[in-house]
Protein backbone atom coordinates (compact mmCIF):
# COMPACT_ATOMS: atom_id res chain seq x y z
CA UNK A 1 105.20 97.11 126.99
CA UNK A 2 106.69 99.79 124.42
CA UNK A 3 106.46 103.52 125.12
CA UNK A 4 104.13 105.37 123.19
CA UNK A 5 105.63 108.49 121.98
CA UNK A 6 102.92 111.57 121.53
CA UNK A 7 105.38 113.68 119.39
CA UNK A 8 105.02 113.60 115.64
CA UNK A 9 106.58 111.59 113.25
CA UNK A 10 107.00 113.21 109.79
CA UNK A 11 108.32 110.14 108.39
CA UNK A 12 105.02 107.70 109.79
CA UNK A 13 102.09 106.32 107.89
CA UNK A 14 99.31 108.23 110.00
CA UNK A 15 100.13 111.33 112.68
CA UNK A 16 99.86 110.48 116.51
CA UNK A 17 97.08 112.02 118.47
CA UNK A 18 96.01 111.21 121.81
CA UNK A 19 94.73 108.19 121.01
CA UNK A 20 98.56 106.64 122.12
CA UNK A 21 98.27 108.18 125.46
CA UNK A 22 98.19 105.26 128.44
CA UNK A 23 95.27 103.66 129.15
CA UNK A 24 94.12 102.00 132.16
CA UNK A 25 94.56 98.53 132.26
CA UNK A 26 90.85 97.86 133.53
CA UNK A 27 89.28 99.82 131.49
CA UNK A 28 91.42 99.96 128.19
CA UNK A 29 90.14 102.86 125.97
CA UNK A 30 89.57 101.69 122.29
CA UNK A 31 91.81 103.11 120.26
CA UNK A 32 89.26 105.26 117.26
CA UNK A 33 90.27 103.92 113.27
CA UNK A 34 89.18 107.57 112.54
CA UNK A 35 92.29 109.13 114.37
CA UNK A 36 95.36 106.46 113.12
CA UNK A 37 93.95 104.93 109.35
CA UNK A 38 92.60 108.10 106.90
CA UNK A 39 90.54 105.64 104.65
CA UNK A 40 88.54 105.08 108.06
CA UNK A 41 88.52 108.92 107.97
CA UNK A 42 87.55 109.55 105.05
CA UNK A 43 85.04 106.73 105.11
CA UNK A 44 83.61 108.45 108.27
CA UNK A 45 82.27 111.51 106.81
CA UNK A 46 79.54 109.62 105.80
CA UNK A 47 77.62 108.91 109.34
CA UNK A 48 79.34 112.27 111.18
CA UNK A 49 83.19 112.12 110.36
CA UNK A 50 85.95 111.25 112.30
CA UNK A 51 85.80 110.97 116.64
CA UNK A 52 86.69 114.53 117.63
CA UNK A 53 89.42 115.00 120.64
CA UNK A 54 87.42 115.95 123.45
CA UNK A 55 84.96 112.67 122.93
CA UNK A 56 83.25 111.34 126.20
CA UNK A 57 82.87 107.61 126.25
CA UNK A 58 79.44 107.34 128.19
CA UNK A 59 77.56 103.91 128.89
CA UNK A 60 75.62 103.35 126.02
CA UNK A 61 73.78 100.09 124.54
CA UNK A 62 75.96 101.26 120.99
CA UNK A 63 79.33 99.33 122.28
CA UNK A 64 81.89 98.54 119.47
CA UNK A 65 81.22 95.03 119.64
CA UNK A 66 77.08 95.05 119.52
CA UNK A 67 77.64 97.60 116.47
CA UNK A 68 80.14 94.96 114.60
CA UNK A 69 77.90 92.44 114.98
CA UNK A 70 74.78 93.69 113.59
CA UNK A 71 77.47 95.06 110.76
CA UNK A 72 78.27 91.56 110.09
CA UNK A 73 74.57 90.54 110.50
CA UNK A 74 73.51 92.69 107.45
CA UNK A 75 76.46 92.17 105.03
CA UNK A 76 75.87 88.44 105.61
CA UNK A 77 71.98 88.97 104.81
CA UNK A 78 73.28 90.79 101.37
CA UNK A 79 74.99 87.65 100.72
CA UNK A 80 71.92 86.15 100.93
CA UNK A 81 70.24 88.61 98.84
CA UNK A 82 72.86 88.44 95.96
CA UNK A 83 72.66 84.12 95.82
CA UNK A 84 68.85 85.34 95.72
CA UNK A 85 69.19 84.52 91.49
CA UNK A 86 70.14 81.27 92.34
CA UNK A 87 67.56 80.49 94.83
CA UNK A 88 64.64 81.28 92.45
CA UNK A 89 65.52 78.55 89.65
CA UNK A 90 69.04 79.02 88.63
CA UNK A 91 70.77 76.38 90.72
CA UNK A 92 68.06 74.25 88.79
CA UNK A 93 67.35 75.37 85.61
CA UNK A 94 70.27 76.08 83.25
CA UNK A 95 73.60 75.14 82.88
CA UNK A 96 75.46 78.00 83.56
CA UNK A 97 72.67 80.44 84.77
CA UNK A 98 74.02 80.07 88.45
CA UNK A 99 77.49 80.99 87.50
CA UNK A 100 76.28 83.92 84.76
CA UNK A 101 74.38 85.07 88.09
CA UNK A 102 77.50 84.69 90.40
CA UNK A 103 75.53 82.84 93.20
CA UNK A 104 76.93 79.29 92.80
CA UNK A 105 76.70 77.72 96.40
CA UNK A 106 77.96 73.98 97.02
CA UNK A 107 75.01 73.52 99.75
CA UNK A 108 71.95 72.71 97.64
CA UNK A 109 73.43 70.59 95.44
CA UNK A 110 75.16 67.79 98.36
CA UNK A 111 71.64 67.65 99.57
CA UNK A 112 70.87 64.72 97.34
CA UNK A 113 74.27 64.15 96.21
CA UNK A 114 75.75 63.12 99.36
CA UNK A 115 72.28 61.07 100.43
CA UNK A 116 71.20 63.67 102.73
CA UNK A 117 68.31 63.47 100.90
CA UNK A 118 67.49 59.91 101.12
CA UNK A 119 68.69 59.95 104.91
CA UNK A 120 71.90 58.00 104.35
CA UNK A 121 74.33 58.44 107.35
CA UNK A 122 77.48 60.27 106.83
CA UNK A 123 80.74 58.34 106.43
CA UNK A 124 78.91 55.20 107.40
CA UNK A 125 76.55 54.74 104.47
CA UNK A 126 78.29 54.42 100.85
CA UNK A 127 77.01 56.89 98.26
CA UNK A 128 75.82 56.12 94.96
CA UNK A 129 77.96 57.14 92.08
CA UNK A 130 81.73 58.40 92.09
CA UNK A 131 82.02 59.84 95.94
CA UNK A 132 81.61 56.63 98.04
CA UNK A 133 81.95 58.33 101.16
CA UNK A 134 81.46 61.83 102.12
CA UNK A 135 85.02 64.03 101.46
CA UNK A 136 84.48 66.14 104.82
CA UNK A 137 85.74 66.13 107.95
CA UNK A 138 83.94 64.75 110.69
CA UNK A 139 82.55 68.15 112.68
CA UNK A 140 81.54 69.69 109.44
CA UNK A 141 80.05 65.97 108.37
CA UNK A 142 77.95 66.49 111.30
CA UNK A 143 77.04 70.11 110.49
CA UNK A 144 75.65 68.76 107.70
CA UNK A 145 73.84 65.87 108.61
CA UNK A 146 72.09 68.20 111.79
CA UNK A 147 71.00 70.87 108.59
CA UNK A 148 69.54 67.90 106.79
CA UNK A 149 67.22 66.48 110.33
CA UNK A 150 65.84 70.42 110.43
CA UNK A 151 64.78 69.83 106.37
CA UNK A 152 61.13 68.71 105.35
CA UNK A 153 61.19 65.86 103.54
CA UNK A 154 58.21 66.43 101.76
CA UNK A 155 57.89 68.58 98.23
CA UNK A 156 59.88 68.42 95.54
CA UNK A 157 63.53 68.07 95.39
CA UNK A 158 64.28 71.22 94.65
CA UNK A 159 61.95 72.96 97.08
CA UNK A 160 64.01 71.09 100.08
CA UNK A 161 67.66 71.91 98.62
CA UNK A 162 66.33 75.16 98.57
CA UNK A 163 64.89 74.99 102.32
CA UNK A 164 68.21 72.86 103.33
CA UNK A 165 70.32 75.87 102.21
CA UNK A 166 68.46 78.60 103.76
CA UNK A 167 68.93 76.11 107.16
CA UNK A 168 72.61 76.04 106.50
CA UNK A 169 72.79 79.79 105.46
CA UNK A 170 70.65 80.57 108.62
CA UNK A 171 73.58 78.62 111.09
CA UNK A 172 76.36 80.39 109.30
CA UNK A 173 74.84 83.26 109.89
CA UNK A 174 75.52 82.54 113.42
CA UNK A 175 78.98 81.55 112.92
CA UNK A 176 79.55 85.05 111.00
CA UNK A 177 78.49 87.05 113.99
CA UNK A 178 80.41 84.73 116.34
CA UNK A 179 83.47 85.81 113.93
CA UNK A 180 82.97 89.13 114.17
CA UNK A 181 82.63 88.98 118.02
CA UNK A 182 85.69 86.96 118.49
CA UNK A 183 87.97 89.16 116.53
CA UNK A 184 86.56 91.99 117.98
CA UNK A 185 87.33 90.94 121.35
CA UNK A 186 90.44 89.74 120.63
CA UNK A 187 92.57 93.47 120.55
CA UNK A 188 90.37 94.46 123.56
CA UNK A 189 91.82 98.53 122.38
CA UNK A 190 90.96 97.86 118.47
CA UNK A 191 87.60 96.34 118.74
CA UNK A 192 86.59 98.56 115.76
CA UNK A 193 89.43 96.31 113.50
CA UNK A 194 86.43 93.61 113.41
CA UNK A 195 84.55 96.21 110.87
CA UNK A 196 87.46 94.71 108.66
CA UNK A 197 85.73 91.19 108.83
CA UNK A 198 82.30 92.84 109.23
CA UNK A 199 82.20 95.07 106.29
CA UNK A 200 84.33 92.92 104.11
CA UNK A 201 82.50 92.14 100.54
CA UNK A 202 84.86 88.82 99.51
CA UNK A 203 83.01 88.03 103.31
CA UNK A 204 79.82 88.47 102.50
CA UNK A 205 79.78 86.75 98.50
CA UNK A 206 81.60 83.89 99.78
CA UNK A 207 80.01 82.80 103.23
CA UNK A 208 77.09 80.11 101.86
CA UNK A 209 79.07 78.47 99.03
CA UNK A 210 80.34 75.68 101.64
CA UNK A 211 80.88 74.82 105.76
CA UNK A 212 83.83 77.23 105.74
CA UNK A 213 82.44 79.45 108.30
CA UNK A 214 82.04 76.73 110.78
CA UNK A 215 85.56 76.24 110.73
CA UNK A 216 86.67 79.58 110.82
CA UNK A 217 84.21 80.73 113.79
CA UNK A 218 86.00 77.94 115.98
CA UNK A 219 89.25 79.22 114.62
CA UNK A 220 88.17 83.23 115.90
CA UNK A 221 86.93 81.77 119.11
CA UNK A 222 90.26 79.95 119.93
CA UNK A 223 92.40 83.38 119.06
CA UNK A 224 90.41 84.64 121.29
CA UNK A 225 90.77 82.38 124.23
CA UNK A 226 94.58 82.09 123.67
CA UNK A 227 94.25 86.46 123.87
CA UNK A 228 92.99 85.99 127.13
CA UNK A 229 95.65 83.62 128.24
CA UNK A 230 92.82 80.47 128.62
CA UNK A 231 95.40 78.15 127.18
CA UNK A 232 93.15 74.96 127.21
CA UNK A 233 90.04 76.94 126.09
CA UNK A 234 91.99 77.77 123.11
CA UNK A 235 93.60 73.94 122.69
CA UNK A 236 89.91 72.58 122.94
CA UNK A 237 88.51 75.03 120.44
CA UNK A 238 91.52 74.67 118.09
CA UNK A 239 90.78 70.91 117.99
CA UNK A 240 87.12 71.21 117.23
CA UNK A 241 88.08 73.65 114.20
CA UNK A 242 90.60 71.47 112.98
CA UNK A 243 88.01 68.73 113.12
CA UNK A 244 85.54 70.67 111.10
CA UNK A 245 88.26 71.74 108.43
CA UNK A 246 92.28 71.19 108.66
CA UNK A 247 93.88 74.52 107.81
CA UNK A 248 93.07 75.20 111.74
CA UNK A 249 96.24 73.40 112.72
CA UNK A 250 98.50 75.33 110.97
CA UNK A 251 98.35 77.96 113.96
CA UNK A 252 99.97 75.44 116.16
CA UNK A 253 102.86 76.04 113.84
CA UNK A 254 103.81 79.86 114.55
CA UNK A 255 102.68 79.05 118.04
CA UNK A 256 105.73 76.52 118.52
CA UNK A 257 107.80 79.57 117.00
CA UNK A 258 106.69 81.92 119.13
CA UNK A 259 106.56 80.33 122.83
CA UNK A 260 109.97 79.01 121.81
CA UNK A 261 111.19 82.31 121.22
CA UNK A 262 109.60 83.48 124.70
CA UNK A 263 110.40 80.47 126.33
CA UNK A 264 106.63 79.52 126.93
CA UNK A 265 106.94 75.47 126.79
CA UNK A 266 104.74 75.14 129.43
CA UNK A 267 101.54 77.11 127.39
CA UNK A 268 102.57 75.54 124.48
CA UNK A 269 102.48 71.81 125.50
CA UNK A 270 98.66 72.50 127.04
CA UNK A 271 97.57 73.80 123.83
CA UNK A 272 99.01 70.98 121.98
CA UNK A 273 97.47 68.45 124.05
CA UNK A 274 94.27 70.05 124.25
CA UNK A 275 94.28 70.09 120.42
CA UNK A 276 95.01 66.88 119.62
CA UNK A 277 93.34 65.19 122.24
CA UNK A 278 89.82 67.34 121.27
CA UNK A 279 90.78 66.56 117.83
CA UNK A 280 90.65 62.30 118.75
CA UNK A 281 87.50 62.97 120.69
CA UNK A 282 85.51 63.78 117.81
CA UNK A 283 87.11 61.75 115.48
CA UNK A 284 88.30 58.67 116.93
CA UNK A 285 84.76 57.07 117.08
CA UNK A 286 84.00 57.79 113.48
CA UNK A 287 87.49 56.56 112.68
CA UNK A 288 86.95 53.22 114.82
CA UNK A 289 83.70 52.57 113.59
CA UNK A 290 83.43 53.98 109.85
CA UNK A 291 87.45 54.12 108.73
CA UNK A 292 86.73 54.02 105.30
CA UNK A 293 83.89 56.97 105.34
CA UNK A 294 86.30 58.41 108.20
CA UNK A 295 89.74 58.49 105.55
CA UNK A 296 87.73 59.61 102.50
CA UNK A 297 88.15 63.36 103.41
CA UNK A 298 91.97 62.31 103.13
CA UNK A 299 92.41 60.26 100.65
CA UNK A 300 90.21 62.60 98.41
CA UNK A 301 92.85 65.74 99.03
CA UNK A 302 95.55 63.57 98.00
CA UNK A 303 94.08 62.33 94.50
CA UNK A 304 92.14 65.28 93.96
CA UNK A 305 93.96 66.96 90.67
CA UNK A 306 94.87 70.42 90.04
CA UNK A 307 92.08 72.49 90.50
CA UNK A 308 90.64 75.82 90.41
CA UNK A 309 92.16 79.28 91.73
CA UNK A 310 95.68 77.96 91.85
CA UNK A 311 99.01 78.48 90.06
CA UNK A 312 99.40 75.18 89.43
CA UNK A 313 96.09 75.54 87.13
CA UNK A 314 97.65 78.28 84.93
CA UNK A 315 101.33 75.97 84.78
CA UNK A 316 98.81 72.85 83.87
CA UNK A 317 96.97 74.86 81.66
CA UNK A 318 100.04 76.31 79.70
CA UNK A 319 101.88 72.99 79.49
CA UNK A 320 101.77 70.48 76.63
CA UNK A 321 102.58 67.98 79.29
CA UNK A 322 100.59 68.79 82.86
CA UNK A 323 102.48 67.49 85.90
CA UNK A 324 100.80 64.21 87.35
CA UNK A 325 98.46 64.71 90.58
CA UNK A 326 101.40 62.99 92.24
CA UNK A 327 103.76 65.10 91.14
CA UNK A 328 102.52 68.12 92.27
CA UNK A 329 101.34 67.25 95.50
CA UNK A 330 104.96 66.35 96.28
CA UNK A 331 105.93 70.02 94.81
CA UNK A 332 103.54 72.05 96.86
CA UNK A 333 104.35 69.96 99.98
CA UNK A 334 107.87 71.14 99.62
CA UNK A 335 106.84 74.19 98.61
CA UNK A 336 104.46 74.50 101.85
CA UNK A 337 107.58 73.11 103.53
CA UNK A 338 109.77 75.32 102.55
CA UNK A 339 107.47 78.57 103.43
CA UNK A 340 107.06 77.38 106.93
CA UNK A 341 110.33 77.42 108.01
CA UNK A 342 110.94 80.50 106.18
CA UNK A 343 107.99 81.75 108.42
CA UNK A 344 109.82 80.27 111.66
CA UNK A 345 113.09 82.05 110.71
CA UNK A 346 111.50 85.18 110.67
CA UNK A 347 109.83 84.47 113.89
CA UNK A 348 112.85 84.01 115.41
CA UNK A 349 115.06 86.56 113.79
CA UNK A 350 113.15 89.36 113.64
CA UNK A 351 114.01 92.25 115.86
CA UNK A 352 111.24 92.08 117.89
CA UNK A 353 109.18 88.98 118.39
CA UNK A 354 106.26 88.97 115.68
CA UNK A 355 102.36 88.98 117.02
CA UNK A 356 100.47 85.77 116.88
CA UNK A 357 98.01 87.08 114.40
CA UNK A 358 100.98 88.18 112.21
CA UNK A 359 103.17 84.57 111.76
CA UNK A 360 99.42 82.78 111.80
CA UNK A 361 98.40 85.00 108.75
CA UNK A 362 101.27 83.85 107.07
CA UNK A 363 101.51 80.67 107.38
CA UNK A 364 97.53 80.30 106.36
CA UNK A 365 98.35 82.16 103.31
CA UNK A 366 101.55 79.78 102.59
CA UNK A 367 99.01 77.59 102.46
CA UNK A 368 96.41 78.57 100.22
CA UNK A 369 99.07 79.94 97.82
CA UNK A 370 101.14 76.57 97.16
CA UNK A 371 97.97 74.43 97.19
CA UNK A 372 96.89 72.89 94.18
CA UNK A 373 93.41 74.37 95.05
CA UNK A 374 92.64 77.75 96.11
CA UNK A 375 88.62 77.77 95.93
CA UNK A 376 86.78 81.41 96.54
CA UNK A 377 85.53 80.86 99.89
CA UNK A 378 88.94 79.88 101.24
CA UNK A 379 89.37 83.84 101.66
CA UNK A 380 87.16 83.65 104.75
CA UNK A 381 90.29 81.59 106.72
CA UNK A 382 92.14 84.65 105.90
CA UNK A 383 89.91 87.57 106.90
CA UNK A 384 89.92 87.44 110.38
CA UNK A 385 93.70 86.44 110.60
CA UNK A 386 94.20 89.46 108.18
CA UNK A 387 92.14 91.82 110.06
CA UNK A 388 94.01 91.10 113.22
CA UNK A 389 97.98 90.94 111.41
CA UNK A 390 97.13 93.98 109.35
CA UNK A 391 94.71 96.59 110.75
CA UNK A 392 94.79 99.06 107.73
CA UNK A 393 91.71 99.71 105.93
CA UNK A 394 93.80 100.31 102.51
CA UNK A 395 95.92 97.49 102.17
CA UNK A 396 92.76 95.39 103.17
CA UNK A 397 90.55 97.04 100.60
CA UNK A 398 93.19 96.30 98.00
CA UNK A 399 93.71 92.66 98.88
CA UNK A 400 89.07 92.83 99.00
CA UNK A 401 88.84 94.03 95.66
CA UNK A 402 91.34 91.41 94.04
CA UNK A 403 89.25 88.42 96.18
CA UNK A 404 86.22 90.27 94.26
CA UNK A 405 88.04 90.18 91.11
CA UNK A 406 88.50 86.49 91.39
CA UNK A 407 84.84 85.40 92.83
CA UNK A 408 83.19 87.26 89.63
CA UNK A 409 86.40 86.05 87.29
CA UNK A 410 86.02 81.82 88.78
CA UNK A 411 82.08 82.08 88.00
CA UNK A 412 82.29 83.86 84.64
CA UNK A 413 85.21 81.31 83.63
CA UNK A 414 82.70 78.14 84.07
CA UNK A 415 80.17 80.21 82.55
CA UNK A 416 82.26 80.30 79.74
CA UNK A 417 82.87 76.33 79.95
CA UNK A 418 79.61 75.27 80.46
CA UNK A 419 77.59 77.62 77.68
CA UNK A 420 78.78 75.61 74.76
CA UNK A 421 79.06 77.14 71.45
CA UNK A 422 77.84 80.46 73.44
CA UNK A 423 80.97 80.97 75.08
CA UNK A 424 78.90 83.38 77.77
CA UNK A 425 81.35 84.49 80.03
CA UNK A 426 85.11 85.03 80.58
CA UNK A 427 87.85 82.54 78.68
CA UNK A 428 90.85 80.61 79.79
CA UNK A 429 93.09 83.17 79.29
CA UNK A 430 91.11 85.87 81.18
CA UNK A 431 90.35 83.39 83.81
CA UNK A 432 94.34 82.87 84.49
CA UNK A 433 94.95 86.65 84.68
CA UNK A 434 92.11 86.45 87.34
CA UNK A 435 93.91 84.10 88.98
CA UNK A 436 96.61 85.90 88.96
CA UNK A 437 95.36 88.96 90.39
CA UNK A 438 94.06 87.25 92.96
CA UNK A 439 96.78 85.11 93.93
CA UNK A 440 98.64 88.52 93.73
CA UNK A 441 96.67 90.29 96.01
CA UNK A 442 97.68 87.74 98.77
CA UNK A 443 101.22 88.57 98.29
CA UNK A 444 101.10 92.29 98.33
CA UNK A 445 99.03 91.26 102.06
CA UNK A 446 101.61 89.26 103.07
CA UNK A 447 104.11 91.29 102.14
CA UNK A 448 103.06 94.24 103.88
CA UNK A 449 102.55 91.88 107.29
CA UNK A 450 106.28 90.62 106.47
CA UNK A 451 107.16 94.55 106.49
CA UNK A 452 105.92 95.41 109.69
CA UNK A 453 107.72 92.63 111.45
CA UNK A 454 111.04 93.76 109.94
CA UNK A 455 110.22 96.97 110.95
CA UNK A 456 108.01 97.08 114.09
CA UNK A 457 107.55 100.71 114.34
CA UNK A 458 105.86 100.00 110.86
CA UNK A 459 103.00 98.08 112.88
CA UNK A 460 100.13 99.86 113.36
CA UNK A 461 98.74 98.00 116.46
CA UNK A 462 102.35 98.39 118.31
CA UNK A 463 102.24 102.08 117.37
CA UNK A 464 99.49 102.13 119.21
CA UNK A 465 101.45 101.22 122.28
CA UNK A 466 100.72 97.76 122.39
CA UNK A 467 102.90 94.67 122.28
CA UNK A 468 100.96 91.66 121.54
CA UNK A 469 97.13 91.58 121.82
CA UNK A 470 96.52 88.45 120.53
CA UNK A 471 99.82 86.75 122.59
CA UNK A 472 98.01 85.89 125.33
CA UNK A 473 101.12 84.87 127.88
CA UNK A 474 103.49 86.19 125.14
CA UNK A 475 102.20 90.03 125.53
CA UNK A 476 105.18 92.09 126.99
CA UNK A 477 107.50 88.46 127.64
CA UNK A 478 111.17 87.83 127.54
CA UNK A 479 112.81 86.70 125.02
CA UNK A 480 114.87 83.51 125.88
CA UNK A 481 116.15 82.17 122.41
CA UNK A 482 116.32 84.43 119.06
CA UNK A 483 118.42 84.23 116.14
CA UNK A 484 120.87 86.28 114.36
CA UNK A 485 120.79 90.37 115.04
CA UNK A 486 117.62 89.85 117.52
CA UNK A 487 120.66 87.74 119.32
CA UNK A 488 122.44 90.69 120.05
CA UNK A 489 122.64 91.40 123.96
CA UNK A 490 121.22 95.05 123.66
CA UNK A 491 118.74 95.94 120.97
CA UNK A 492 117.02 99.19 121.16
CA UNK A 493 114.62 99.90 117.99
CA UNK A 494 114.11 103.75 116.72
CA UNK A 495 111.49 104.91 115.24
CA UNK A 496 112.34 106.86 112.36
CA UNK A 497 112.37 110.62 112.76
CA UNK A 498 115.11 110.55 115.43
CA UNK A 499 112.26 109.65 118.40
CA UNK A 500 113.02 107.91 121.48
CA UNK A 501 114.49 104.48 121.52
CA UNK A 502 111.37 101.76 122.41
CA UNK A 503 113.11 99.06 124.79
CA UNK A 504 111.15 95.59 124.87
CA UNK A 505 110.68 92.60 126.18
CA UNK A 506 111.39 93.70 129.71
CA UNK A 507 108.43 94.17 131.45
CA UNK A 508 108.12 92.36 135.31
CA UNK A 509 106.65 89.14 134.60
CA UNK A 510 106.07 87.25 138.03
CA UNK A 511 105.19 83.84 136.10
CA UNK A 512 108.57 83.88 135.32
């Protein structure tokens, strides 16, 4: 574990108080946003300002992670209350009422449209029209079909899409809080980082527009396990997210990279197996039994065309010739490609080996930015990830308001599109620069997280005096294979201001 170093640092983002002193390793005192982030002070003086020095931390009912939850609890019932436009006729009634009104959701409207409606099986029954199967993966197929048993079938149509998505909005709830939790409990000294997801408004707007949330709760819950060093808890959790939604296996990636660099095969080949062989539990009936339904979820991300939120919609919108479908899925493959290994270079170059929740974050954004689809609620992968790599309430609330300025900029573009001669709403033109912005704001996120792992003492959690909080068995290991200067037989990092050199990476380990 690195020292923590009480005296100033003139040249530091935030002073040092005695929030860095050691803790206790059984009863690890949170370390207060209030005393290390000033937009969390600032934003304090409105219920008290900021934790004063000479706080006691009694036993109260009012713990961090009971408080984050009923946070997350209420920003997910203003979602709710904002699709509330929506809900009274406009997913109904009007083409482009539920996109002037901001509230589209993708639930109501698969009610009949993928035969929940008419009770058709998913994956096994064929659907009428374009869609022949459903395009989901299997856990979130089920999801569905569980929403659809707890929906009257009586009424009109409307009235049960209506009652189908307050079902589905009612379970995601669930899965919110369960975020929330998880990420809170991951940095067992930061639970208050989880406010991050909590209080975050792209969180909020975007959580009942599809099954995201199902996906991402397993995600949280697996970080959370592999924090706690419960290797197959996180493989078998991992594998049920990735069944629900894929982006969940791109962890496994800066995993490899990291128990590689620590020399943690052993940790890494449980996970694996406990992913992939979760993973074939849930899917391997459907696949034996329904393979065409099963594949459909595939085969519809590879012919799916350019689509919205992407840069590959602005370059197909500017071109006189757009690239084919097959043409650009071979470009953002490479280009996917060729930010992954960038990512593992870094992991194993940098001078000090990067946190989970940093290389993850990455690697999840590599994603979503090279994709020839980058729709809204896809920022709810990112949150937690981002709230873990990143703890800093003002790069976070810069990266929020350009998600914002995209979810308003998307609806107000097919507003636009679908008011015919009207033209209510926000043109192609304005609709690329939101794009823009918000493919922008990912970067500047990313490039901030890329910062800190060039420059540790940059890192706000290590600051802190901590090493890895999400690493599980990495926390405070050896290095046994790094590249270039992190080869170097001594390394000692300084923090700027002339402090104390920080030595890593030797800590006893008696696993070893």
């Amino acid at each position: 574990m690195p020292s923590a170093d009480p005296s100033a640092d003139p040249s530091a983002e935030t002073p040092r108080t005695s929030v860095y002193e050691p803790v206790s390793p059984q009863e690890p005192q949170p370390v207060q946003p209030t005393k290390e982030d000033e937009v969390a002070r600032a934003g304090s003086e409105l219920i008290g300002g900021p934790v004063g020095r000479r706080v006691l931390y009694a036993a109260t009912w009012w713990t961090p992670v009971r408080v984050i939850a009923l946070v997350a609890l209420g920003m997910f019932a203003l979602g709710m209350v904002q699709k509330m436009p929506c809900y009274n006729g406009a997913w109904f009634f009007g083409a482009s009422s539920q996109y002037t009104h901001a509230c589209y959701s993708d639930i109501p409207h698969l009610y009949e449209g993928r035969g929940f409606a008419d009770g058709l099986v998913p994956y096994f029954d064929k659907l009428p029209g374009d869609m022949e199967y459903l395009e989901y993966p299997v856990l979130t197929g089920v999801f569905m079909e569980m929403a659809s048993w707890v929906t009257p079938g009586s009424g009109s149509i409307q009235h049960q899409e209506k009652i189908y998505w307050m079902v589905n909005a009612g379970i995601l709830m669930v899965c919110a809080a369960v975020v929330a939790v998880c990420v809170a409990r991951t940095h067992r000294r930061r639970p208050w980082d989880a406010l991050l997801v909590a209080l975050a408004p792209a969180f909020a707007l975007t959580a009942t527009i599809n099954w995201d949330l199902l996906a991402v709760a397993l995600t949280a819950a697996a970080m959370m396990m592999w924090a706690r060093a419960r290797v197959v808890a996180f493989g078998v959790l991992l594998g049920l997210a990735t069944a629900a939604k894929l982006y969940p296996v791109l962890l496994l990636g800066p995993l490899l990279i990291l128990c590689w660099r620590a020399g943690r095969w052993r940790e890494f080949r449980s996970a694996l197996i406990g992913t992939v062989a979760t993973w074939l539990v849930v899917n391997l009936p459907v696949m034996l039994l329904a393979g065409d339904g099963w594949s459909k979820f595939y085969t519809f991300s590879q012919e799916r065309g350019v689509d919205f939120g992407s840069f590959w919609l602005i370059l197909s919108q500017r071109m006189d010739s757009p690239l084919s479908t097959d043409t650009v899925n071979t470009l953002a493959t490479a280009l996917m490609l060729l930010a992954c290994v960038g990512v593992g270079a870094l992991g194993l170059t940098a001078p000090r080996r990067p946190r989970f929740a940093q290389l993850a974050f990455l690697v999840v954004a590599a994603f979503v930015l090279t994709n020839k689809v980058y729709s809204p609620q896809y920022v709810l992968w990112l949150i937690p990830l981002a709230a873990l790599a990143r703890p800093r309430w003002r790069d976070f609330l810069v990266w929020q308001a350009c998600e914002v300025a995209y979810f308003l900029g998307i609806w107000l573009y097919l507003a636009y599109t679908t008011s015919g001669d009207a033209h209510k709403g926000l043109p192609t033109e304005g609709y690329q620069l939101a794009i823009a912005v918000h493919l922008l704001g990912t970067l500047y996120l990313c490039g901030v997280i890329v910062r800190d792992i060039l420059l540790p003492e940059r890192d706000v959690v290590r600051r802190a005096g901590d090493d890895d909080p999400s690493g599980g068995v990495l926390e405070g290991a050896r290095d046994v294979f790094v590249l270039g200067a992190a080869a170097r037989p001594v390394r000692a990092e300084r923090r700027a201001g002339g402090a104390p050199a920080v030595k890593w990476g030797t800590a006893s380990d008696p696993s070893r």
